[in-house]
Structure formats: structure tokens, C-alpha cells
C-alpha atoms as a PDB file:
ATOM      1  CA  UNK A   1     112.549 -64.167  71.085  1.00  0.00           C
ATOM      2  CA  UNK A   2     109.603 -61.864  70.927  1.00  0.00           C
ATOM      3  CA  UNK A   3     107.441 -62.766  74.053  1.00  0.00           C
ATOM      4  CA  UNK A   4     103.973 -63.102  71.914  1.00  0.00           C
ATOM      5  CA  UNK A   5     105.550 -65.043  69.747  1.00  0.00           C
ATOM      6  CA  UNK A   6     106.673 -67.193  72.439  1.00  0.00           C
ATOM      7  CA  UNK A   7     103.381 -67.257  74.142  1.00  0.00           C
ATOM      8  CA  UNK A   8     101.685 -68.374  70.167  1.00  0.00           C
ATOM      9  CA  UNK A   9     104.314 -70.621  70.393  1.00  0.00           C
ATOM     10  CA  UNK A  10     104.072 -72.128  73.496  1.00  0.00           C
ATOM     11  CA  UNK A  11      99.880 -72.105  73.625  1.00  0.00           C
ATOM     12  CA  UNK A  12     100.128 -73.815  70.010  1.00  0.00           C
ATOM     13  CA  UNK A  13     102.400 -76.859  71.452  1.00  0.00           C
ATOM     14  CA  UNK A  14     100.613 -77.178  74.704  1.00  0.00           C
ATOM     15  CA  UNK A  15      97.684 -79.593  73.216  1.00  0.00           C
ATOM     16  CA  UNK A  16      99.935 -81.600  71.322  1.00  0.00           C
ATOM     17  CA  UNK A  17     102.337 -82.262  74.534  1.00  0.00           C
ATOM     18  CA  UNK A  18      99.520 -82.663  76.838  1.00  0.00           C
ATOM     19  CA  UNK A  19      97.914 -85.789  74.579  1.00  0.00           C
ATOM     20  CA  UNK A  20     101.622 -87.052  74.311  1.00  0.00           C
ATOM     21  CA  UNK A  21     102.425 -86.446  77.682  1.00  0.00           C
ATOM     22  CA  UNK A  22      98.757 -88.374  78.866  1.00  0.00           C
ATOM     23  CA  UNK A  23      99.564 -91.243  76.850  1.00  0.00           C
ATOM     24  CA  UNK A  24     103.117 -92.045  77.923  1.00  0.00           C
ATOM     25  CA  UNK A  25     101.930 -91.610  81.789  1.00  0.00           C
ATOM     26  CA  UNK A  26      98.998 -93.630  81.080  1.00  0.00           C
ATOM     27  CA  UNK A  27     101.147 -96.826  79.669  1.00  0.00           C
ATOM     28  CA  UNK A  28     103.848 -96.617  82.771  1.00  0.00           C
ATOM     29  CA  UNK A  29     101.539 -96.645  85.110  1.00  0.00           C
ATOM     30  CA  UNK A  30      99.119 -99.175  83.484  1.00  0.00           C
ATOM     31  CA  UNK A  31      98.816-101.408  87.018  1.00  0.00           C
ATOM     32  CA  UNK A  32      97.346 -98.257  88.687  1.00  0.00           C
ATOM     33  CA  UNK A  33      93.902 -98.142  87.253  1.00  0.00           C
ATOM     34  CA  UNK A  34      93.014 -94.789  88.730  1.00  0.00           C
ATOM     35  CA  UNK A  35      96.702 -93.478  87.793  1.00  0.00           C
ATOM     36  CA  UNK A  36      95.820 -94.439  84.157  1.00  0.00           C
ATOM     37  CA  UNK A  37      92.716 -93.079  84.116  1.00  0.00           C
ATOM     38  CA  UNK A  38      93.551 -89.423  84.524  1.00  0.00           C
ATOM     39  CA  UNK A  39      96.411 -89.518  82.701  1.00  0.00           C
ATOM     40  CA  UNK A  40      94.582 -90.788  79.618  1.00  0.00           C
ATOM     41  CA  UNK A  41      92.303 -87.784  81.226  1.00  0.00           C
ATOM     42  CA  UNK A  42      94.457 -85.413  80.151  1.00  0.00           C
ATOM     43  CA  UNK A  43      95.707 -87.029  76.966  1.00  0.00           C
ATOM     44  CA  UNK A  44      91.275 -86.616  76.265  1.00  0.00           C
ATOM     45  CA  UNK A  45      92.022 -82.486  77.267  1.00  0.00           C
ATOM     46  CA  UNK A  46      94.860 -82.154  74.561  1.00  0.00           C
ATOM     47  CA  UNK A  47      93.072 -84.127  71.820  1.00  0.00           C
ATOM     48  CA  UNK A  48      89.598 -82.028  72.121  1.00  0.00           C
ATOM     49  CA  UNK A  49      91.933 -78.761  72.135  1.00  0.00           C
ATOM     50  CA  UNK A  50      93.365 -79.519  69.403  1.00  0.00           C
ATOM     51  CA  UNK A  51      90.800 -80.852  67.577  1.00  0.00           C
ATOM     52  CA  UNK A  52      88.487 -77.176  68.731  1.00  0.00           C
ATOM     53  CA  UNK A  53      91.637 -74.903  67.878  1.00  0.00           C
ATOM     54  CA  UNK A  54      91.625 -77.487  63.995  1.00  0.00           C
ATOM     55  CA  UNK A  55      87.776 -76.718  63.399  1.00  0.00           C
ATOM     56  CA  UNK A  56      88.032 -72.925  64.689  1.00  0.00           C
ATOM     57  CA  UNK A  57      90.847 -72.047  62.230  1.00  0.00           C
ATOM     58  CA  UNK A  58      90.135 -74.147  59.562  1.00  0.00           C
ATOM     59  CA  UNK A  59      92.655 -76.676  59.061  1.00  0.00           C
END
């Protein structure tokens, strides 16, 4: 595969698995409060990038 088009690829995924990724780490390790807390920290990351990269392109 073309490397750019790996590299669109890859950067276009990245929000998407970071919110999923947040969200599943956040409901294992619900007893941990400060555990929780930064993962649903990073789910907050990938849903603002995606939602930027949404109203900067259009769609």
C-alpha cells in the first residue's frame, strides 16, 4: 500500500479508535476511579477530533 495513503488511512481511524478504545478501558476498570477517569479522558480526545476534523471538512 502506498505509504500516504496509509498514513490518511491510519490518521482518519485514529479518533474513532481512541473514543472506542477510552470507553471500553473506562467500563473494565470502573472500581478505579482515577483509572476511569483518563480513560474516558481519552475517549473526550477522540470525540473532539473527530468532531474538529467533521466541522473542518464539512461532513
Amino acid at each position: 500500500m502506498n505509504p500516504i495513503r496509509l498514513g490518511r488511512t491510519v490518521l482518519f481511524f485514529l479518533p474513532y479508535v481512541l473514543v472506542v478504545a477510552g470507553v471500553l478501558a473506562a467500563s473494565k476498570a470502573a472500581g478505579a476511579p482515577g483509572v476511569a477517569l483518563q480513560a474516558l479522558g481519552v475517549a473526550a480526545i477522540g470525540s473532539l477530533w473527530a468532531w474538529r476534523r467533521g466541522r473542518r471538512n464539512g461532513y
